[in-house]
PDB file of N, CA and C in Angstrom:
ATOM      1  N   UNK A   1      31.322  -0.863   4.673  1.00  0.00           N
ATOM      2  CA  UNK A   1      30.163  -1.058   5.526  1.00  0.00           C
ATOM      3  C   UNK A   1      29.188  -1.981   4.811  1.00  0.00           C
ATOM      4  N   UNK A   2      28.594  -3.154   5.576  1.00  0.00           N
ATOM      5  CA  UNK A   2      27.470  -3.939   4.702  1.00  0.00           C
ATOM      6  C   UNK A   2      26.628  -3.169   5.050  1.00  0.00           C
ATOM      7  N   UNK A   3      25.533  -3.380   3.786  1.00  0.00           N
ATOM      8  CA  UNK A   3      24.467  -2.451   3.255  1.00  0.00           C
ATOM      9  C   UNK A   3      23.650  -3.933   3.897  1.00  0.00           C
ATOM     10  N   UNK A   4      21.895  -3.513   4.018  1.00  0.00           N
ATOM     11  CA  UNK A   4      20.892  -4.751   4.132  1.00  0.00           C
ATOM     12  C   UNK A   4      20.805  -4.942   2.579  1.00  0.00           C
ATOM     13  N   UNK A   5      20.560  -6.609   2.431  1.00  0.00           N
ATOM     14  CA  UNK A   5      19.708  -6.718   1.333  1.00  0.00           C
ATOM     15  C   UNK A   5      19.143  -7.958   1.443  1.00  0.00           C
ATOM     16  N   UNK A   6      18.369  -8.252   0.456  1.00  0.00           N
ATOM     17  CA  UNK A   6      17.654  -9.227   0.779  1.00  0.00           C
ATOM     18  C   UNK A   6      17.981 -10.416  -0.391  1.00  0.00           C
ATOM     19  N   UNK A   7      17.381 -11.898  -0.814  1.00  0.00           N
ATOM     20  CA  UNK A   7      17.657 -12.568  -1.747  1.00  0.00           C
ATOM     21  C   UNK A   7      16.431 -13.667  -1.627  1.00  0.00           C
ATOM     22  N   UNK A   8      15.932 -13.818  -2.860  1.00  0.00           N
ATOM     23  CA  UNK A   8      14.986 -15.158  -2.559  1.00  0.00           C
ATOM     24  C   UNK A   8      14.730 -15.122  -4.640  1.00  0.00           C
ATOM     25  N   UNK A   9      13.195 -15.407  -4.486  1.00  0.00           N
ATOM     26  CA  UNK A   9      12.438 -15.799  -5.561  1.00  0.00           C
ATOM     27  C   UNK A   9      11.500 -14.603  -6.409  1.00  0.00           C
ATOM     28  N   UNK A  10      11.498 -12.890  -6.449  1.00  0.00           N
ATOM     29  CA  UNK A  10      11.188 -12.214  -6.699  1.00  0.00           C
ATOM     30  C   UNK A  10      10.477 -11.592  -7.769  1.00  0.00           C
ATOM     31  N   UNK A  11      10.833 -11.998  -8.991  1.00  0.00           N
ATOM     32  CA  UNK A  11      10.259 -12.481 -10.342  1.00  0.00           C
ATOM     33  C   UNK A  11       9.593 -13.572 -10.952  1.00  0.00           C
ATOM     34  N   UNK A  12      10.430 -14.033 -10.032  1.00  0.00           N
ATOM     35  CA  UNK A  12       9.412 -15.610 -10.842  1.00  0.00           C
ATOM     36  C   UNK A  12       9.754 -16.991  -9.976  1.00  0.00           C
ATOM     37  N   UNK A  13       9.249 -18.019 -10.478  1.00  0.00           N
ATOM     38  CA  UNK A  13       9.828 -18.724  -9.579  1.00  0.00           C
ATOM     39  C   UNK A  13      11.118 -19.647  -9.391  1.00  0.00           C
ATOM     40  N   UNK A  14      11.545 -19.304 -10.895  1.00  0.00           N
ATOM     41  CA  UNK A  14      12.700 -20.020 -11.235  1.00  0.00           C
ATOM     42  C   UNK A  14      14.138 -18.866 -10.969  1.00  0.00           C
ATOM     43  N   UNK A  15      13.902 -17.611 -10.932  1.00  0.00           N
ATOM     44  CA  UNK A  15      14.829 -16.668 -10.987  1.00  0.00           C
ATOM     45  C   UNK A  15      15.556 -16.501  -9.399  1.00  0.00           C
ATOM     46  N   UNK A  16      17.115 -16.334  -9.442  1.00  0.00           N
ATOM     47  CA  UNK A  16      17.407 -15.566  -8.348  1.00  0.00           C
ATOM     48  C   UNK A  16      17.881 -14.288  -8.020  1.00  0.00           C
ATOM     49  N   UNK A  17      17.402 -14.014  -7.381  1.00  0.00           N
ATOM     50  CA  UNK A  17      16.875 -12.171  -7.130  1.00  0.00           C
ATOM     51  C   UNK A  17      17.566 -11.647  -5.960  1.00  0.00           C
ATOM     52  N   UNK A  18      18.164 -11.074  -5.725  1.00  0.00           N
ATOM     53  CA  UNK A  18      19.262 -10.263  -4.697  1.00  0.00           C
ATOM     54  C   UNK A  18      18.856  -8.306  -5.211  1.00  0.00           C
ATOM     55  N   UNK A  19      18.507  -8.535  -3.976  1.00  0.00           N
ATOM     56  CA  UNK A  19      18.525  -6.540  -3.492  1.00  0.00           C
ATOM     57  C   UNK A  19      18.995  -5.971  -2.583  1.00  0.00           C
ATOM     58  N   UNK A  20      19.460  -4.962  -2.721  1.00  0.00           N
ATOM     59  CA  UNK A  20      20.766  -4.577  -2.006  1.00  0.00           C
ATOM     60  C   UNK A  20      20.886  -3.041  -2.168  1.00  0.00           C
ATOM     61  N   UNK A  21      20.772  -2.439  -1.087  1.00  0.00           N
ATOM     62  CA  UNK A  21      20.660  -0.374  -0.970  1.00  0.00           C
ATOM     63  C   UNK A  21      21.896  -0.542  -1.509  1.00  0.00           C
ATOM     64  N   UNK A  22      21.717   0.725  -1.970  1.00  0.00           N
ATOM     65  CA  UNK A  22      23.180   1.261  -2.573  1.00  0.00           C
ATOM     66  C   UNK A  22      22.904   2.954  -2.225  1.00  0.00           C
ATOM     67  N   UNK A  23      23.443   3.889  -1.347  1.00  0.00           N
ATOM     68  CA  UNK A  23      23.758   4.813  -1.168  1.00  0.00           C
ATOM     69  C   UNK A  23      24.967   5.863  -2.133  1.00  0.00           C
ATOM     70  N   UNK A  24      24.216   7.002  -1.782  1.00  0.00           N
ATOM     71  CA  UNK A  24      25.281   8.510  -2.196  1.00  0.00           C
ATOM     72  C   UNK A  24      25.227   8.877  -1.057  1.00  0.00           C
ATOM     73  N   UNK A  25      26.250   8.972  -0.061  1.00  0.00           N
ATOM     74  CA  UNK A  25      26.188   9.833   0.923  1.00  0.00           C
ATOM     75  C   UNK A  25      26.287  11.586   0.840  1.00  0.00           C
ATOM     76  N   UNK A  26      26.986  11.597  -0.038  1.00  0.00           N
ATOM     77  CA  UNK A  26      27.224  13.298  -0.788  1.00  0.00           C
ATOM     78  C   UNK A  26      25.971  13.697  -1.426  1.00  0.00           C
ATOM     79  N   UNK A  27      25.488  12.974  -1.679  1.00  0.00           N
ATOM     80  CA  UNK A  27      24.174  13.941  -2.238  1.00  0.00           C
ATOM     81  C   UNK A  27      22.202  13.426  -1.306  1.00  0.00           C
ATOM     82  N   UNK A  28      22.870  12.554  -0.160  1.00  0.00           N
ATOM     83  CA  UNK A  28      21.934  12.236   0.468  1.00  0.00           C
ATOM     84  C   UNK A  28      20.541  11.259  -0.380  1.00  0.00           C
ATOM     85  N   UNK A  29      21.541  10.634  -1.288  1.00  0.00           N
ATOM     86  CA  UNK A  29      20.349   9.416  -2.199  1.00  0.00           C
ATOM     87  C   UNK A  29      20.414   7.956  -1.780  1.00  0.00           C
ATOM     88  N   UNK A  30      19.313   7.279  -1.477  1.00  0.00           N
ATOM     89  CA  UNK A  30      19.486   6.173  -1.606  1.00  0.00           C
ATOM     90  C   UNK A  30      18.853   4.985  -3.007  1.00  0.00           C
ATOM     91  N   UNK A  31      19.040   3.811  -2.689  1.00  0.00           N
ATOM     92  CA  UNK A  31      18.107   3.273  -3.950  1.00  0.00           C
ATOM     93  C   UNK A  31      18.570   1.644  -3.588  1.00  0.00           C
ATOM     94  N   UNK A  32      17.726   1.157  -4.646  1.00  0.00           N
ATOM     95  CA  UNK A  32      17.476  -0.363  -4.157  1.00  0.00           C
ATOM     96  C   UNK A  32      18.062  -0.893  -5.588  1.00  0.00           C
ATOM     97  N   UNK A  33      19.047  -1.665  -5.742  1.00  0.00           N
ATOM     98  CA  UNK A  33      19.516  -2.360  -6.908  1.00  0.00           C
ATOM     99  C   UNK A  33      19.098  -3.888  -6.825  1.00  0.00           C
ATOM    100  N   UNK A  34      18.835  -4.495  -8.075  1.00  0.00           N
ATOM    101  CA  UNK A  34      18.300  -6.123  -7.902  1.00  0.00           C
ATOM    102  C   UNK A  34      19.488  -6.381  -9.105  1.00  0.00           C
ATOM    103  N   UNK A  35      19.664  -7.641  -8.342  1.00  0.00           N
ATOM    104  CA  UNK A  35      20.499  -8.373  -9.475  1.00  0.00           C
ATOM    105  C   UNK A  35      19.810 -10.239  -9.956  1.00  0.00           C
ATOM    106  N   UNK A  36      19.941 -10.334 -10.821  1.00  0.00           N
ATOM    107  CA  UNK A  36      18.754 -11.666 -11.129  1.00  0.00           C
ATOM    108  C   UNK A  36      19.579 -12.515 -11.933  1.00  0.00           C
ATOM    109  N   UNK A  37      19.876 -14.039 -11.534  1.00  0.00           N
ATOM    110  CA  UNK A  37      20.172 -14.548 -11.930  1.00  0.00           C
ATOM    111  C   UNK A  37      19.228 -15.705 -12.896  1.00  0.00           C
ATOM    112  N   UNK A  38      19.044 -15.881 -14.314  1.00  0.00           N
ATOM    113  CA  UNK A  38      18.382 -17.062 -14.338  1.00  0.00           C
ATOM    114  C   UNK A  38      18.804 -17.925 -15.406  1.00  0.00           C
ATOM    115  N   UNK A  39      17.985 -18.840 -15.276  1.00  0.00           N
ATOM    116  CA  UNK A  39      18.565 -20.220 -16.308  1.00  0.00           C
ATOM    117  C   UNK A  39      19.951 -19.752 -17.636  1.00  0.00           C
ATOM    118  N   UNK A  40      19.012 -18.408 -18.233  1.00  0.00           N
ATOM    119  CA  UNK A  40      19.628 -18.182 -19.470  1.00  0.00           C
ATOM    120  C   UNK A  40      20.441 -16.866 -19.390  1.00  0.00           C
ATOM    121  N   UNK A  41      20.833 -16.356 -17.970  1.00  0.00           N
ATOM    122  CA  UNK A  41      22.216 -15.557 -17.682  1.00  0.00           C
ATOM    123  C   UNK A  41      21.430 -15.025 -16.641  1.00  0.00           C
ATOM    124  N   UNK A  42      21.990 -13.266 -16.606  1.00  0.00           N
ATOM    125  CA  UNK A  42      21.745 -12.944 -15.755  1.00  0.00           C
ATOM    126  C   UNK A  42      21.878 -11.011 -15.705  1.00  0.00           C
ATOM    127  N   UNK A  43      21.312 -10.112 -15.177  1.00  0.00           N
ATOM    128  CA  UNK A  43      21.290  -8.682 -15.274  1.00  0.00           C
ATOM    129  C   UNK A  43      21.328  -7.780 -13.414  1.00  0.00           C
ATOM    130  N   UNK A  44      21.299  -6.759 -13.829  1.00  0.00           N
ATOM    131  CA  UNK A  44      21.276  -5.883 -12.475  1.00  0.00           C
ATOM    132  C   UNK A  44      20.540  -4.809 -12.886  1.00  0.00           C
ATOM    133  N   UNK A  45      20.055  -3.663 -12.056  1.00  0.00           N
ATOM    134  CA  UNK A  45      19.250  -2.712 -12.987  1.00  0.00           C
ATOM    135  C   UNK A  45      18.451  -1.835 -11.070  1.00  0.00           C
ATOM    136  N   UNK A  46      18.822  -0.996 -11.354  1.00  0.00           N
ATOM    137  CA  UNK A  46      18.058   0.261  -9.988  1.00  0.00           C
ATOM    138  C   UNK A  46      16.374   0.116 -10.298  1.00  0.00           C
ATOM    139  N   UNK A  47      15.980  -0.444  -9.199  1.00  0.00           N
ATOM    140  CA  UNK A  47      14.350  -0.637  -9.500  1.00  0.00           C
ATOM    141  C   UNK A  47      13.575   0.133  -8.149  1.00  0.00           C
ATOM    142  N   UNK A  48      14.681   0.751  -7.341  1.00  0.00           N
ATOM    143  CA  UNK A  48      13.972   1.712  -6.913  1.00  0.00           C
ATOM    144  C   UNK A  48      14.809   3.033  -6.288  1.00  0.00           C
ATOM    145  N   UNK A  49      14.942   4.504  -6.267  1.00  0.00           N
ATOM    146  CA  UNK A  49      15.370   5.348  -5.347  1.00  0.00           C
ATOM    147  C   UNK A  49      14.564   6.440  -5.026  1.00  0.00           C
ATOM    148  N   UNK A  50      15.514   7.215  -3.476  1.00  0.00           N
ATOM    149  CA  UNK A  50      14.989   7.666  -2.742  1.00  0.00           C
ATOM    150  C   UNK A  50      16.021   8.172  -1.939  1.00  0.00           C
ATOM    151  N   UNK A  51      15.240   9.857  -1.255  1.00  0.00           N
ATOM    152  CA  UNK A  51      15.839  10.476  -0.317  1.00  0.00           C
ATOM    153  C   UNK A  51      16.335  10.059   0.763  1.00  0.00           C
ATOM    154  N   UNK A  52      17.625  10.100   1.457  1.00  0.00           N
ATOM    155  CA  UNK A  52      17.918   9.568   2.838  1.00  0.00           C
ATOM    156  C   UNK A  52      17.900  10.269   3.752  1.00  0.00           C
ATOM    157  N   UNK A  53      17.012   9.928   4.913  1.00  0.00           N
ATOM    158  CA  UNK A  53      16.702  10.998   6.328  1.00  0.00           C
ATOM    159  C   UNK A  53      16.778   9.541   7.108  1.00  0.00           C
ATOM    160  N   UNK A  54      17.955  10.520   8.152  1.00  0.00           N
ATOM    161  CA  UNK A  54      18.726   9.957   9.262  1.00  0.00           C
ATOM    162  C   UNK A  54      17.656   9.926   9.903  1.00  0.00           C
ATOM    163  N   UNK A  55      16.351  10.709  10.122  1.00  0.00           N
ATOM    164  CA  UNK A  55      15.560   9.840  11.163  1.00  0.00           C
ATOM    165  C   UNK A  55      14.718   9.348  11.017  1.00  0.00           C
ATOM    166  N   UNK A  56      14.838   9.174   9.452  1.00  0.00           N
ATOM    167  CA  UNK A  56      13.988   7.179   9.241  1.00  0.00           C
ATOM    168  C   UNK A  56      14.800   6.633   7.966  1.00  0.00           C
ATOM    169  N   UNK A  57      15.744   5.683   8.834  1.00  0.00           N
ATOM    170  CA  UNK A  57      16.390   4.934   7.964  1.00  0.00           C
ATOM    171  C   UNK A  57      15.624   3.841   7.588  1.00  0.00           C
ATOM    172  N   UNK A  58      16.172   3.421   6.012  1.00  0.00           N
ATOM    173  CA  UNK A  58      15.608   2.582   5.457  1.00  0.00           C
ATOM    174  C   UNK A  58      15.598   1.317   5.719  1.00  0.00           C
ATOM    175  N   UNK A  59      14.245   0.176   5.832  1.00  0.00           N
ATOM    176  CA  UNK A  59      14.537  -1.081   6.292  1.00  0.00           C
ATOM    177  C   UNK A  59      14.308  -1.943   5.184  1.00  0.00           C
ATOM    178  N   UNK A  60      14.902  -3.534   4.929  1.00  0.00           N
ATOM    179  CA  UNK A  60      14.444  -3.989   3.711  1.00  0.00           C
ATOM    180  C   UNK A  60      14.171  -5.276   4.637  1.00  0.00           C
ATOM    181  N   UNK A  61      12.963  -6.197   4.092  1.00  0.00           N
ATOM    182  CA  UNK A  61      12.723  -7.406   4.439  1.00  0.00           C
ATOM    183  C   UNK A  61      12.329  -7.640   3.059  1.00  0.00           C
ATOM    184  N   UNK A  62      12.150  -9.420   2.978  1.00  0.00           N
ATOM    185  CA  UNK A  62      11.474 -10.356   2.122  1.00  0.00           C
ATOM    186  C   UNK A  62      10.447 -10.702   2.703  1.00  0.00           C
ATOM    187  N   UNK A  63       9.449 -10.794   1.993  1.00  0.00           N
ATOM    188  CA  UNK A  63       7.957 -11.164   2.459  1.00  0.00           C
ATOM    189  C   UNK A  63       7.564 -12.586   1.731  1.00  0.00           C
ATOM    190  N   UNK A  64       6.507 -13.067   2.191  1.00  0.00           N
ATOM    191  CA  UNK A  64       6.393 -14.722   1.482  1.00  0.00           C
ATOM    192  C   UNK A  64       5.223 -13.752   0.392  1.00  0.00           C
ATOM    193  N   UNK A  65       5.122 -14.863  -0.792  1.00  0.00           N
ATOM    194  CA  UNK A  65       3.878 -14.626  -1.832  1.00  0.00           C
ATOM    195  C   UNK A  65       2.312 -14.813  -0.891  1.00  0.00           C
ATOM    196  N   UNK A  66       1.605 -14.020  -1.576  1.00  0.00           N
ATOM    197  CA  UNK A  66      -0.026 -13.789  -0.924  1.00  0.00           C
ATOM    198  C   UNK A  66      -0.451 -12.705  -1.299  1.00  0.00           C
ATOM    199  N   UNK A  67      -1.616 -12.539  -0.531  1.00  0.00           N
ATOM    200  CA  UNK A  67      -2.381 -11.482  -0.454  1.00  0.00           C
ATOM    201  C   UNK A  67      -2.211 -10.016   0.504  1.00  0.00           C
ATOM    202  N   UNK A  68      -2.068  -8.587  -0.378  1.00  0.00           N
ATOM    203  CA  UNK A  68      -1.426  -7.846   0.462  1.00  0.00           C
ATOM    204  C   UNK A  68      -2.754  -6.521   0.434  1.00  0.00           C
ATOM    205  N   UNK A  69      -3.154  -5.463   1.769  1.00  0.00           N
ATOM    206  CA  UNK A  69      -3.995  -5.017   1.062  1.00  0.00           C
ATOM    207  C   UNK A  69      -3.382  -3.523   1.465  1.00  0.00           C
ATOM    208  N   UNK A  70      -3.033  -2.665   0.732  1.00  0.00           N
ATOM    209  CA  UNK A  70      -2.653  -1.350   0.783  1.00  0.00           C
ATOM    210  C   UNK A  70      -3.363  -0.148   1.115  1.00  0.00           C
ATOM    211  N   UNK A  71      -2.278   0.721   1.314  1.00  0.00           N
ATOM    212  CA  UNK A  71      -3.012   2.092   2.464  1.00  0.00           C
ATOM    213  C   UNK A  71      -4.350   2.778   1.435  1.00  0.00           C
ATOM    214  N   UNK A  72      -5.391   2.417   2.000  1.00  0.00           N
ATOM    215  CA  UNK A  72      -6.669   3.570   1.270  1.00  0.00           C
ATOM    216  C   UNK A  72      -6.925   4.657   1.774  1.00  0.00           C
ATOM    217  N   UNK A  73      -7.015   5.715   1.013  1.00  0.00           N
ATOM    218  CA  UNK A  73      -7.399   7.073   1.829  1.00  0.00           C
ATOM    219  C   UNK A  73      -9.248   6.387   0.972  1.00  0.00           C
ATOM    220  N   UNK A  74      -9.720   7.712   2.267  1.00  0.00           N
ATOM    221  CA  UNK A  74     -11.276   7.900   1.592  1.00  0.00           C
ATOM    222  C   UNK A  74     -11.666   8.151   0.303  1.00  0.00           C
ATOM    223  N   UNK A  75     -12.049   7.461   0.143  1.00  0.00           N
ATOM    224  CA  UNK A  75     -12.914   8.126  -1.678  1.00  0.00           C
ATOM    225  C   UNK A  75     -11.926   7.533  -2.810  1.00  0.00           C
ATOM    226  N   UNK A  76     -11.040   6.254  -2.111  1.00  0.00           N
ATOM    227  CA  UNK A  76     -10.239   6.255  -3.366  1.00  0.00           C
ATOM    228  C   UNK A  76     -10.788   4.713  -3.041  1.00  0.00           C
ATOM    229  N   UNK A  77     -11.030   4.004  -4.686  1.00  0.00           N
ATOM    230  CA  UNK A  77     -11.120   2.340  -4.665  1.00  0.00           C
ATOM    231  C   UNK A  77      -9.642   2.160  -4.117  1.00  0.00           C
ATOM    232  N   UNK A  78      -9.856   0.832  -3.722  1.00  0.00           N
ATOM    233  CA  UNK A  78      -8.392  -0.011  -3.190  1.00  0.00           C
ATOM    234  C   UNK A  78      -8.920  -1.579  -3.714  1.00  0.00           C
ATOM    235  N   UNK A  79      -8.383  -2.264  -3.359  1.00  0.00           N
ATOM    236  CA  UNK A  79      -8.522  -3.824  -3.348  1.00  0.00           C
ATOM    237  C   UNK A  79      -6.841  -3.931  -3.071  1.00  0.00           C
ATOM    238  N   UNK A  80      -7.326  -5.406  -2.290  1.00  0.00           N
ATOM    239  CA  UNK A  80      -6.320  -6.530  -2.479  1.00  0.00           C
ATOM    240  C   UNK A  80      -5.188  -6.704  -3.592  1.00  0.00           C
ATOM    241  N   UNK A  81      -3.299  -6.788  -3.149  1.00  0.00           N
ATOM    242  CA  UNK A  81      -2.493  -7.071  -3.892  1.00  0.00           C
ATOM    243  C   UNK A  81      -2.492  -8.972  -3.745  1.00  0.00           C
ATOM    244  N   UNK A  82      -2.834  -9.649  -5.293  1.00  0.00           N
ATOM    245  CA  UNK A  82      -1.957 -10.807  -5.082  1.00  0.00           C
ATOM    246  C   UNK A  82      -0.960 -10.930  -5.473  1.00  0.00           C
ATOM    247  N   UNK A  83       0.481 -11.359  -4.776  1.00  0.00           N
ATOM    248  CA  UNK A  83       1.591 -11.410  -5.072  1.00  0.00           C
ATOM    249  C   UNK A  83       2.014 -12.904  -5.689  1.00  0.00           C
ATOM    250  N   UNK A  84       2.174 -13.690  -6.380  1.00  0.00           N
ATOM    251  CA  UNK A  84       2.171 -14.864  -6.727  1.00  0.00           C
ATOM    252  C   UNK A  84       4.210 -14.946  -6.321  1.00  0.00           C
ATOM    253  N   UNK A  85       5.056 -14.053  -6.401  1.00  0.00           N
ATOM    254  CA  UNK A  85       5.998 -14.400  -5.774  1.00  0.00           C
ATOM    255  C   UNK A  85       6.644 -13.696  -4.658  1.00  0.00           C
ATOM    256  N   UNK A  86       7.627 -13.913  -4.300  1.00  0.00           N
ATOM    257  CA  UNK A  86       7.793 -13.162  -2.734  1.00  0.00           C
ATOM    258  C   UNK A  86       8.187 -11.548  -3.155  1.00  0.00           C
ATOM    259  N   UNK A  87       8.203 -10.690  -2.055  1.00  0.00           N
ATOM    260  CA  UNK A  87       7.639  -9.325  -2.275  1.00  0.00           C
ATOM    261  C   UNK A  87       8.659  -8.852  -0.902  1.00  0.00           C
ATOM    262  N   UNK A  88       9.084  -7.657  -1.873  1.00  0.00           N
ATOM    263  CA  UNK A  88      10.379  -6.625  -0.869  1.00  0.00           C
ATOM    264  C   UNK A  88       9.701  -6.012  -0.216  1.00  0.00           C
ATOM    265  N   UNK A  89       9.882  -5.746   1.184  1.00  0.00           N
ATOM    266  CA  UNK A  89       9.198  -4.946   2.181  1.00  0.00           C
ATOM    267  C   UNK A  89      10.402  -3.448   2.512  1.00  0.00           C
ATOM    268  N   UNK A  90       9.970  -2.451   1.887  1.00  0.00           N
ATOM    269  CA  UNK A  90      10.843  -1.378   2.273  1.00  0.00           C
ATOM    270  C   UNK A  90       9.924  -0.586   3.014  1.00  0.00           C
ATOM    271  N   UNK A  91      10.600  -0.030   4.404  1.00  0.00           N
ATOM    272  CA  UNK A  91      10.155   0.719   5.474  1.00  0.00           C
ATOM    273  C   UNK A  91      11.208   1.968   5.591  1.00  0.00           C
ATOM    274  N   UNK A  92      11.103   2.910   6.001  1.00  0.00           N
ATOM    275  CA  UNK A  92      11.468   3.948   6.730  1.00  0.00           C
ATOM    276  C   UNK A  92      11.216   4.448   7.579  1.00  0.00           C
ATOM    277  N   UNK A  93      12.249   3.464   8.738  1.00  0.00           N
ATOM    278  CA  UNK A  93      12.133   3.738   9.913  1.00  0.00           C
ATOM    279  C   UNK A  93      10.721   4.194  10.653  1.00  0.00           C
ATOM    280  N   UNK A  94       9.989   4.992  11.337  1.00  0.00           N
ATOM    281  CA  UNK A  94       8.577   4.891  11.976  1.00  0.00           C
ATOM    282  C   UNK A  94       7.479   5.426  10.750  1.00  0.00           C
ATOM    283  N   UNK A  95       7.953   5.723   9.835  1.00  0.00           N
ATOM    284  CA  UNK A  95       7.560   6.409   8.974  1.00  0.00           C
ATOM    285  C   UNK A  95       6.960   5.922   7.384  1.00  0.00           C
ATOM    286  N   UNK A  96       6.299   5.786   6.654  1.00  0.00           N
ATOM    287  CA  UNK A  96       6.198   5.004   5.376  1.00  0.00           C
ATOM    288  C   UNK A  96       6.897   3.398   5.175  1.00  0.00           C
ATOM    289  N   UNK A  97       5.762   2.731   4.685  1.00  0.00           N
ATOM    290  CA  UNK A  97       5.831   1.438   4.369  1.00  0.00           C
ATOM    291  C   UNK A  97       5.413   1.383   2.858  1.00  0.00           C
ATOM    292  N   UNK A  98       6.189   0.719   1.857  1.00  0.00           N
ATOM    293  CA  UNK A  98       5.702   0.170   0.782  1.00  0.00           C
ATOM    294  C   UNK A  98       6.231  -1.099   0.745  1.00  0.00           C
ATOM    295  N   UNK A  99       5.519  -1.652  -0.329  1.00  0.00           N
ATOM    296  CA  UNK A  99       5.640  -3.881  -1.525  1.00  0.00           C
ATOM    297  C   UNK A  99       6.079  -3.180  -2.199  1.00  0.00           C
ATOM    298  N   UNK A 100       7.233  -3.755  -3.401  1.00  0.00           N
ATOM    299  CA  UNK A 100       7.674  -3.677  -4.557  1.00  0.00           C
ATOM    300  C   UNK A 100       7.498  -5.217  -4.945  1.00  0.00           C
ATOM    301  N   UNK A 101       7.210  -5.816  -5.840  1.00  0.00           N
ATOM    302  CA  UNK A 101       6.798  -6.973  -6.126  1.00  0.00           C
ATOM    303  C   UNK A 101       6.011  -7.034  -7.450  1.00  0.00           C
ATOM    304  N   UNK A 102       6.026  -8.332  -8.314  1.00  0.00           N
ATOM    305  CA  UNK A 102       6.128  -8.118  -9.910  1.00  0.00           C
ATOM    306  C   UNK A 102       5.260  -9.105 -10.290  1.00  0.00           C
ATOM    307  N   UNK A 103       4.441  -8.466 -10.938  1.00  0.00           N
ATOM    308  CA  UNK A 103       3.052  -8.565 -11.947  1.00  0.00           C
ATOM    309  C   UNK A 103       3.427  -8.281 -13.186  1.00  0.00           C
ATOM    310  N   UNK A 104       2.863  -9.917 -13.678  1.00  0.00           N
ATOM    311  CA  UNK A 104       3.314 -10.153 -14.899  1.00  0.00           C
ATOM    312  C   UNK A 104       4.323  -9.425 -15.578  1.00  0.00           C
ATOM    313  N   UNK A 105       5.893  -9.829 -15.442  1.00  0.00           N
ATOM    314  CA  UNK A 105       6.791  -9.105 -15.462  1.00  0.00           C
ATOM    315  C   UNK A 105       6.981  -8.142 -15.517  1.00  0.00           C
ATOM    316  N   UNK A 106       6.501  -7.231 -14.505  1.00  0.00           N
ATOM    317  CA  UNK A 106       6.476  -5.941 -14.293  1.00  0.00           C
ATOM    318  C   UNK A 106       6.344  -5.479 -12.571  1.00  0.00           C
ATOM    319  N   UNK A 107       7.584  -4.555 -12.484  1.00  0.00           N
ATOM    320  CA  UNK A 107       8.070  -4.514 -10.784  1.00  0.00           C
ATOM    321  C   UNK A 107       6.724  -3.466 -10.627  1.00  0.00           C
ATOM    322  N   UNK A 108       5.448  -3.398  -9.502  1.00  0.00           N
ATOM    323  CA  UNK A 108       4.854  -2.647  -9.343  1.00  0.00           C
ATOM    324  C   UNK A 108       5.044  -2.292  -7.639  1.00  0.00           C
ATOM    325  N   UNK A 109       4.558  -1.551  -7.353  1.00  0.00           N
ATOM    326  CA  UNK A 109       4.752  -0.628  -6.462  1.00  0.00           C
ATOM    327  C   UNK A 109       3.211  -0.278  -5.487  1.00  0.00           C
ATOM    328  N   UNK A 110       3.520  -0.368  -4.047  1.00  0.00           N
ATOM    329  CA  UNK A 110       2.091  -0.353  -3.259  1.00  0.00           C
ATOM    330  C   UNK A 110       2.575   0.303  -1.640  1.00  0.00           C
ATOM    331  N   UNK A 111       1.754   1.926  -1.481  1.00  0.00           N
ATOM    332  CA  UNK A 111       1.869   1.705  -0.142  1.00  0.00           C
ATOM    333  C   UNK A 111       1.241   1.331   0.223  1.00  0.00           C
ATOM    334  N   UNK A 112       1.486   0.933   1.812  1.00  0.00           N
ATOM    335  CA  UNK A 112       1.124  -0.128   2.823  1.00  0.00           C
ATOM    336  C   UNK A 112       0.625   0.610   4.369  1.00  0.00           C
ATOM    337  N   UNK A 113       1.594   1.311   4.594  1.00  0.00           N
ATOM    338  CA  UNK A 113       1.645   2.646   6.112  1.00  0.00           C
ATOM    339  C   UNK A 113       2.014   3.895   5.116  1.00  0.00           C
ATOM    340  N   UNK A 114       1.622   4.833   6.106  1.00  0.00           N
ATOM    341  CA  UNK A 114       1.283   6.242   5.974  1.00  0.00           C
ATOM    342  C   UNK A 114       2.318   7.108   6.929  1.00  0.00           C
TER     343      UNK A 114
END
């Protein structure tokens, strides 16, 4: 069965970046694997998992680089994400939205929907 995944510019701007679910159906896990190719080779590595519920399956898009601004509850500071490269959009189904996307080499993490 093809899995979604996505591929663009994710790290940086010279790198190529492929993500791609990878499921346990037996133990009901999912997770997001990246594989990165660049100038001076290349790695793979699980940069994100998560529970699987059939009634919100997981969605993956690529987003362009910008400005992103994430879910605030009351009483908590928020500001603006800038993303300087493009940024994974994972959804579940009607349910939770997060960015995974990388600051100063480092994959950080933002919800978006509630």
């Amino acid at each position: 069965m093809a899995l979604p995944g996505v591929r663009g510019h994710i790290q940086a701007a010279d790198s190529d970046d492929s993500v791609q679910f990878m499921y346990n159906d037996e133990r009901k896990l999912g997770g997001l694997v990246m594989v990165t190719v660049t100038p001076g080779g290349g790695y793979a590595s699980v940069i994100k998992t998560f529970t699987l519920d059939q009634a919100n399956p997981p969605q993956l898009r690529l987003l362009a680089p910008g400005a992103y601004t994430p879910l605030c509850h009351p009483g908590h500071a928020c500001s603006a994400i800038h993303a300087e490269h493009q940024v994974i959009s994972l959804c579940f189904g009607e349910a939770a939205c997060r960015i995974l996307y990388y600051e100063n080499q480092q994959l950080r993490e933002a919800v978006m929907t509630d």
